[in-house]
Protein backbone atom coordinates (compact mmCIF):
# COMPACT_ATOMS: atom_id res chain seq x y z
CA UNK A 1 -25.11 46.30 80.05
CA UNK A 2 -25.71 44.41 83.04
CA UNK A 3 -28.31 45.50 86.25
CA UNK A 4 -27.40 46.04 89.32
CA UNK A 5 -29.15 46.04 92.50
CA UNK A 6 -27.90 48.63 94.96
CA UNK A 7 -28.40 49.75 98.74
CA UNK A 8 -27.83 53.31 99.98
CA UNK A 9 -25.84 53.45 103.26
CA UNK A 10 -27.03 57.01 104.25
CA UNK A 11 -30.93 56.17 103.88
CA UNK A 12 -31.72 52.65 103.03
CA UNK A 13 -33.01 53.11 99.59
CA UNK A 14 -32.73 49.70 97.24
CA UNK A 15 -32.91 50.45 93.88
CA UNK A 16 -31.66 48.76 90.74
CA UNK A 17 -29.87 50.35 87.50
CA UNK A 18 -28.58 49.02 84.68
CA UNK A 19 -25.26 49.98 84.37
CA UNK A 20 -21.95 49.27 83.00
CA UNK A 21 -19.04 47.89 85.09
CA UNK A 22 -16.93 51.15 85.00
CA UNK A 23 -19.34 53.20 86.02
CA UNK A 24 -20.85 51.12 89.04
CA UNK A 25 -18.84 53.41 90.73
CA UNK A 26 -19.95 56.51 89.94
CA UNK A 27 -23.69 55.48 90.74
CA UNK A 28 -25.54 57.76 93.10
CA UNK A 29 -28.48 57.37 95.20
CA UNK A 30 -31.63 58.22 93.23
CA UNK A 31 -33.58 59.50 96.59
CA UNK A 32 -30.94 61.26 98.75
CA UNK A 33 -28.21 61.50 96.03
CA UNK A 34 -25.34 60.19 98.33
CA UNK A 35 -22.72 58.28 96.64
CA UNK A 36 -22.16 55.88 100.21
CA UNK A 37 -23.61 53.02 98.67
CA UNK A 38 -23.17 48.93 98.49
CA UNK A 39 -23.67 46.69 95.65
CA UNK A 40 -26.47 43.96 96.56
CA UNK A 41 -25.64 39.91 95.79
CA UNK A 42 -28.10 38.59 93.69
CA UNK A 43 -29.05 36.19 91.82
CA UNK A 44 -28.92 35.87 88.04
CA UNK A 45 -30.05 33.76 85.41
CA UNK A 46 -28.57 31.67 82.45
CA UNK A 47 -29.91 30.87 79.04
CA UNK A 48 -28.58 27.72 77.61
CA UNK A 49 -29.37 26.99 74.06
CA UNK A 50 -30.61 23.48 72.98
CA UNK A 51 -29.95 21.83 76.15
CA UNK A 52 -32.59 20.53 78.45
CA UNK A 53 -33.31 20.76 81.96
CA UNK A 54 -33.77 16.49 82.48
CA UNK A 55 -30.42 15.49 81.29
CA UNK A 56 -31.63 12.45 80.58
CA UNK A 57 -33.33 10.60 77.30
CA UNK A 58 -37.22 9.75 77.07
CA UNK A 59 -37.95 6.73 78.57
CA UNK A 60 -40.19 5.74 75.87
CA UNK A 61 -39.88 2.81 74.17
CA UNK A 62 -38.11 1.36 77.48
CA UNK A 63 -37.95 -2.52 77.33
CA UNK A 64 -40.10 -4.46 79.53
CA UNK A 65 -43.23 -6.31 79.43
């Protein structure tokens, strides 16, 4: 299940949940309980496996004198 970061419309609150997509909305706001509330943008992150962040090969063992 993925989190979510929310932002209640009534009083402000930001909180985050984890959640699953059919119920983001059904989420509530855990300090005032109102349901007017926004989904926040953020940012997320990506594991790749085996691959590295240089892109390049080792320079080692680079002609050259």
């Amino acid at each position: 299940m993925p989190i979510y970061d929310f932002q209640c419309n009534n009083c402000g609150h930001k909180f985050t949940l984890l959640v699953g997509i059919d119920d983001r909305d059904k989420v509530s706001c855990p300090q005032c309980q109102s349901r007017d509330i926004r989904q926040l943008i953020t940012g997320c992150a990506v594991r790749v496996k085996g691959g590295s962040c240089g892109g390049g090969q080792s320079s080692s063992g680079s002609a050259g004198g």
